[in-house]
PDB file of N, CA and C in Angstrom:
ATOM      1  N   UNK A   1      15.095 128.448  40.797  1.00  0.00           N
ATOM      2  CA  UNK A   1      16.007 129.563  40.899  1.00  0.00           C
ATOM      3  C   UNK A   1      17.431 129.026  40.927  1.00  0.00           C
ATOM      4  N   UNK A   2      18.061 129.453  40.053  1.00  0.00           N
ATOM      5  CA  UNK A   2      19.555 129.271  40.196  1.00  0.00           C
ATOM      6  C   UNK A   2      20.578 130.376  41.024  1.00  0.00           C
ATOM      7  N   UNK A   3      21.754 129.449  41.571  1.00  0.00           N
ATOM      8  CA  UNK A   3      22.018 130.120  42.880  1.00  0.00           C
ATOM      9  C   UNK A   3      23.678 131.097  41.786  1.00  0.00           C
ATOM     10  N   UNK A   4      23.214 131.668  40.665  1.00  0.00           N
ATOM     11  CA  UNK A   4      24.549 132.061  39.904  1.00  0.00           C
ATOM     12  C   UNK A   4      25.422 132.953  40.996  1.00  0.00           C
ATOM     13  N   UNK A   5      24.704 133.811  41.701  1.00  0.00           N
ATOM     14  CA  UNK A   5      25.381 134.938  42.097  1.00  0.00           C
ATOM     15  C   UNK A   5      26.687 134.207  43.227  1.00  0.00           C
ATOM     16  N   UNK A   6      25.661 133.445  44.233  1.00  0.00           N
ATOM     17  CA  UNK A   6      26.316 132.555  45.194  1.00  0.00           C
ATOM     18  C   UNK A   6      27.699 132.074  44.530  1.00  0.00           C
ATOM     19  N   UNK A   7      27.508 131.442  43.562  1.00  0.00           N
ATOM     20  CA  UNK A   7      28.765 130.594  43.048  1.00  0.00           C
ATOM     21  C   UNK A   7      29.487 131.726  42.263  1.00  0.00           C
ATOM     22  N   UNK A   8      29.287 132.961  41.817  1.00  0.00           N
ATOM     23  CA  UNK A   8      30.592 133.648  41.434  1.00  0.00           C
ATOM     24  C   UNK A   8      30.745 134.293  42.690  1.00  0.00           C
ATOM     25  N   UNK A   9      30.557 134.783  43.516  1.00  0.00           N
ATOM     26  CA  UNK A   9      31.133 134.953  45.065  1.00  0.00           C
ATOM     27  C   UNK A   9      31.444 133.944  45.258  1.00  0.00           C
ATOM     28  N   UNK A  10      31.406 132.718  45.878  1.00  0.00           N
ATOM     29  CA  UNK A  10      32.404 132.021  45.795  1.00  0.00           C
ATOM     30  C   UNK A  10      33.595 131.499  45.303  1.00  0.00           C
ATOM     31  N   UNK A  11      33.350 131.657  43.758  1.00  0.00           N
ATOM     32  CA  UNK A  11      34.521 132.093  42.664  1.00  0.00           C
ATOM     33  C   UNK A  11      35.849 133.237  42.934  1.00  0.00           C
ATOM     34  N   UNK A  12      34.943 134.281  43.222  1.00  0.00           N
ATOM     35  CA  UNK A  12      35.510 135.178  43.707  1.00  0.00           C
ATOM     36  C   UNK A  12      36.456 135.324  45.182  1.00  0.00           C
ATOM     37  N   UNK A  13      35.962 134.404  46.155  1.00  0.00           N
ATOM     38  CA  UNK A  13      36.656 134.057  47.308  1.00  0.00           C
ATOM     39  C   UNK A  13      37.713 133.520  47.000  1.00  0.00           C
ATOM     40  N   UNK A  14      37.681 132.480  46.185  1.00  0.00           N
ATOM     41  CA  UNK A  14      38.471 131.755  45.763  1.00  0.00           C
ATOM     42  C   UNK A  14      39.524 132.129  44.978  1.00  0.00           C
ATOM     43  N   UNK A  15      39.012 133.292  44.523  1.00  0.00           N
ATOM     44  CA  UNK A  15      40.174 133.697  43.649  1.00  0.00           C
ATOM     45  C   UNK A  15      41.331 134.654  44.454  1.00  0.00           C
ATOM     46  N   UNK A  16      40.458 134.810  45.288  1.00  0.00           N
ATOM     47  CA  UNK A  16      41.569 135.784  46.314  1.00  0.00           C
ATOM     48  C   UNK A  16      42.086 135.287  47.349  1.00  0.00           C
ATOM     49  N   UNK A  17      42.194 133.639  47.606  1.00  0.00           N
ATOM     50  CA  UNK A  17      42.352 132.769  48.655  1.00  0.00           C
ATOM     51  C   UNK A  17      41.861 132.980  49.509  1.00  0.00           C
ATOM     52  N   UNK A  18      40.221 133.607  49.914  1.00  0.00           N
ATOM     53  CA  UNK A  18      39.596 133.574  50.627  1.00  0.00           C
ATOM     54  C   UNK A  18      39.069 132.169  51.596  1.00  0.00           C
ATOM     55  N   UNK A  19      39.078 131.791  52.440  1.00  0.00           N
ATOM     56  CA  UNK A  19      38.963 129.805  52.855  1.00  0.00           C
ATOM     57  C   UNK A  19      37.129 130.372  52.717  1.00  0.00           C
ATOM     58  N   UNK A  20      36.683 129.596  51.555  1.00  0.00           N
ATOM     59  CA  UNK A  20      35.275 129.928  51.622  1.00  0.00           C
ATOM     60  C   UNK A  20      34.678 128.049  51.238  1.00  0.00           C
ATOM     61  N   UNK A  21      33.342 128.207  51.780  1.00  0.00           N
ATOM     62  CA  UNK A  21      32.826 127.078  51.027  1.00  0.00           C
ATOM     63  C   UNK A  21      31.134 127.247  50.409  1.00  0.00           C
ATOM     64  N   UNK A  22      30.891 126.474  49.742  1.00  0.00           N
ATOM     65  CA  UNK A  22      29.466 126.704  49.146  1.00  0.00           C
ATOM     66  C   UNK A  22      28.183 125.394  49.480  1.00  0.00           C
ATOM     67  N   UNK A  23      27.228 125.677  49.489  1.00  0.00           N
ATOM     68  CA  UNK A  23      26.230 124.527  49.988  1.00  0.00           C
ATOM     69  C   UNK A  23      24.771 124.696  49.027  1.00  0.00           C
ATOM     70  N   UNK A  24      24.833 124.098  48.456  1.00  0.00           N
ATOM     71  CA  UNK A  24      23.581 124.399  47.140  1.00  0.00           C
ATOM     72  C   UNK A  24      23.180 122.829  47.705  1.00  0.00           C
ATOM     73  N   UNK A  25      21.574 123.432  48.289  1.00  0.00           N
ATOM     74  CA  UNK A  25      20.756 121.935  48.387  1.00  0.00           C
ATOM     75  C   UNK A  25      19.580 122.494  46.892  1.00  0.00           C
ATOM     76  N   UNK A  26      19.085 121.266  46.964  1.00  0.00           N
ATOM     77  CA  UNK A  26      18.422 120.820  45.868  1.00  0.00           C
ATOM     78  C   UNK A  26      16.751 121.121  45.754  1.00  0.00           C
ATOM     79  N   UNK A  27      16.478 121.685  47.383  1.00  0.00           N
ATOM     80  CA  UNK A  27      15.637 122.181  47.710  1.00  0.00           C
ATOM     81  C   UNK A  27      15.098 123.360  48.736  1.00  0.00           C
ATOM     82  N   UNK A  28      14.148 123.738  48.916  1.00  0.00           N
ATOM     83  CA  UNK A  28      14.247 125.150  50.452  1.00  0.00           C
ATOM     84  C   UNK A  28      14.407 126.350  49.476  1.00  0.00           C
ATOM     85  N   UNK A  29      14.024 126.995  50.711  1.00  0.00           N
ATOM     86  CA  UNK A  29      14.033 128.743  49.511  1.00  0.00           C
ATOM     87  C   UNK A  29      15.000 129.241  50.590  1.00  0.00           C
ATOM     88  N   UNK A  30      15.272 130.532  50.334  1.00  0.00           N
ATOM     89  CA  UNK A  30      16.157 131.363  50.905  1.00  0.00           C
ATOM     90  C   UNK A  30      14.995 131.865  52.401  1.00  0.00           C
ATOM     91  N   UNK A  31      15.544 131.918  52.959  1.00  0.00           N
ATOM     92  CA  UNK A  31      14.977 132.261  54.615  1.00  0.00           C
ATOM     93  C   UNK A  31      13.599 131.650  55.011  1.00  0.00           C
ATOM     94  N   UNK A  32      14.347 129.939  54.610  1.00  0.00           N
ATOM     95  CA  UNK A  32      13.036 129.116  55.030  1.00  0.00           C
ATOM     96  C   UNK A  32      12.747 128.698  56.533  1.00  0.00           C
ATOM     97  N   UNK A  33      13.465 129.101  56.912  1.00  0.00           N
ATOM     98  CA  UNK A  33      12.766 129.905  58.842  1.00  0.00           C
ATOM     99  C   UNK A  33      13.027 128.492  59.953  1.00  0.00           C
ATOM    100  N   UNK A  34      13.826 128.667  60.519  1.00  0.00           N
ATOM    101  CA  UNK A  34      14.211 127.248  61.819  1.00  0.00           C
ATOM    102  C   UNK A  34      12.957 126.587  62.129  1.00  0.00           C
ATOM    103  N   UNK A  35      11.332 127.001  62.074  1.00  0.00           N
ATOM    104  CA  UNK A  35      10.503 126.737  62.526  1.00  0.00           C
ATOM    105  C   UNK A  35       9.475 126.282  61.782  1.00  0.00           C
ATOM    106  N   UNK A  36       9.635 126.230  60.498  1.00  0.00           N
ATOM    107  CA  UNK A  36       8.683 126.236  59.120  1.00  0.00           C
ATOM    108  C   UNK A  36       8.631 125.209  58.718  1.00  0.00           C
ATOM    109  N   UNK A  37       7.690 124.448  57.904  1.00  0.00           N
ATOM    110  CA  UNK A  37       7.657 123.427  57.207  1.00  0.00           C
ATOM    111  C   UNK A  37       9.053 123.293  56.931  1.00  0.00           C
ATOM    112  N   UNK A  38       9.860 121.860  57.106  1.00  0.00           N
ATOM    113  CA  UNK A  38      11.179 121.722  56.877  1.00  0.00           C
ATOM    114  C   UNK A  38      11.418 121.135  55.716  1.00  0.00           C
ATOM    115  N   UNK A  39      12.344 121.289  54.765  1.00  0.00           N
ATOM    116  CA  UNK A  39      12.119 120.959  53.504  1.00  0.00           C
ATOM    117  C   UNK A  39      13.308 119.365  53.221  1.00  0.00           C
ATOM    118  N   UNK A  40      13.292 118.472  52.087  1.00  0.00           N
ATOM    119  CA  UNK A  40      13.899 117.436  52.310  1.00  0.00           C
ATOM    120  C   UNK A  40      15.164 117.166  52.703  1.00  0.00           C
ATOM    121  N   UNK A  41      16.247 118.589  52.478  1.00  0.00           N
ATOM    122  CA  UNK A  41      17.558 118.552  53.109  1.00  0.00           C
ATOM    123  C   UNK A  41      17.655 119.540  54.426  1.00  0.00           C
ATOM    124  N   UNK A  42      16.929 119.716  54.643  1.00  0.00           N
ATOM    125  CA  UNK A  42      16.830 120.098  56.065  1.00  0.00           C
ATOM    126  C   UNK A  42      18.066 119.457  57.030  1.00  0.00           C
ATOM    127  N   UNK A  43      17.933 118.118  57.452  1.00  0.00           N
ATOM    128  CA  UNK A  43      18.997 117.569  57.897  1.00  0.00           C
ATOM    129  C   UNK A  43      20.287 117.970  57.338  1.00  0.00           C
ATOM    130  N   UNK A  44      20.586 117.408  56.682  1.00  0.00           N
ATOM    131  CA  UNK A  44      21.881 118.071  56.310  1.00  0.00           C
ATOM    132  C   UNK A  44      22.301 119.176  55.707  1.00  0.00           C
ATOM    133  N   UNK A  45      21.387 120.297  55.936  1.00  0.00           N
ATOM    134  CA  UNK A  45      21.717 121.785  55.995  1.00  0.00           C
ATOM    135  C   UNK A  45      21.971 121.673  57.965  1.00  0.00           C
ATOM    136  N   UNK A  46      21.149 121.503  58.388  1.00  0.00           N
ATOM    137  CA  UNK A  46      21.839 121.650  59.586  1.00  0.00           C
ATOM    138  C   UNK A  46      22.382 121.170  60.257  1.00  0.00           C
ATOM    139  N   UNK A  47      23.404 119.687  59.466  1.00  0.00           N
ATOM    140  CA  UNK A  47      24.648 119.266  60.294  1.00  0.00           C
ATOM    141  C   UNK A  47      26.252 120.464  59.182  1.00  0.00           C
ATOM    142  N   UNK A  48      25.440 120.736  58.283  1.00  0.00           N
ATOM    143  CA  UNK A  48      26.622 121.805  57.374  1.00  0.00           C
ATOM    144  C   UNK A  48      26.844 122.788  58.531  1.00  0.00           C
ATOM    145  N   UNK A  49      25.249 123.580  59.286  1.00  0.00           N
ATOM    146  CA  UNK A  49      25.279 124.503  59.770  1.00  0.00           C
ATOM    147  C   UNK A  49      26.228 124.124  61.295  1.00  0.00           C
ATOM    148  N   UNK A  50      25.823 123.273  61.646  1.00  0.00           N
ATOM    149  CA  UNK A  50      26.686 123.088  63.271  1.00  0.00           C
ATOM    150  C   UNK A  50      27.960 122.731  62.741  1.00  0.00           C
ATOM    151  N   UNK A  51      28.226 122.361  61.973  1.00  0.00           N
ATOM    152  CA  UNK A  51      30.059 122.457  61.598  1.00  0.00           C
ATOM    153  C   UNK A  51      30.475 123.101  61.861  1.00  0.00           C
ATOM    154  N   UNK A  52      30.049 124.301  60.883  1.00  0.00           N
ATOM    155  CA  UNK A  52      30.486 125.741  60.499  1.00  0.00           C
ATOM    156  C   UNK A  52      30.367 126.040  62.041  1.00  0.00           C
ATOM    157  N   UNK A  53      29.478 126.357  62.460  1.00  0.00           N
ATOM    158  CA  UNK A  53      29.058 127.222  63.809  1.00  0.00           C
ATOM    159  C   UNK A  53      30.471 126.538  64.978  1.00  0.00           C
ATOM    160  N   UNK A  54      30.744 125.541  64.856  1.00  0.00           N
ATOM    161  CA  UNK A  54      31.890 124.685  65.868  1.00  0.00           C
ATOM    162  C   UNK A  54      33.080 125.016  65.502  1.00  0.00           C
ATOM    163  N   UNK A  55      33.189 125.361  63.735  1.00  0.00           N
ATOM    164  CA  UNK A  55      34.777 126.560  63.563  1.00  0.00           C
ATOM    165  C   UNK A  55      34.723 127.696  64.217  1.00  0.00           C
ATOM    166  N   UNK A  56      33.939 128.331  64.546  1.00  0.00           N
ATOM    167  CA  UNK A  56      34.056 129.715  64.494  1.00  0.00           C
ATOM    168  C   UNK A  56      34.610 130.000  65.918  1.00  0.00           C
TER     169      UNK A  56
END
């Protein structure tokens, strides 16, 4: 599955100087669940995720 939509919303952030960023791993499906078989970027989806979560 290609993530097109993701990256023209992000396009789109961008075009309106929205501060956005994008994270396309290479593997995992969409709502592959904190508790589920973890897939090979697992790790670093969730040092992306505690970043983010430490801006906010």
């Amino acid at each position: 599955m290609k993530p097109v939509h993701s990256v023209n919303y992000h396009k789109a952030l961008i075009t309106q100087k929205i501060p956005s960023e994008i994270h396309i791993y290479a593997n995992g499906k969409h709502g592959w669940g904190y508790n589920k078989r973890p897939f090979a970027q697992r790790a670093e989806m969730m040092r992306d995720l505690e970043n983010w979560l430490e801006t906010l």
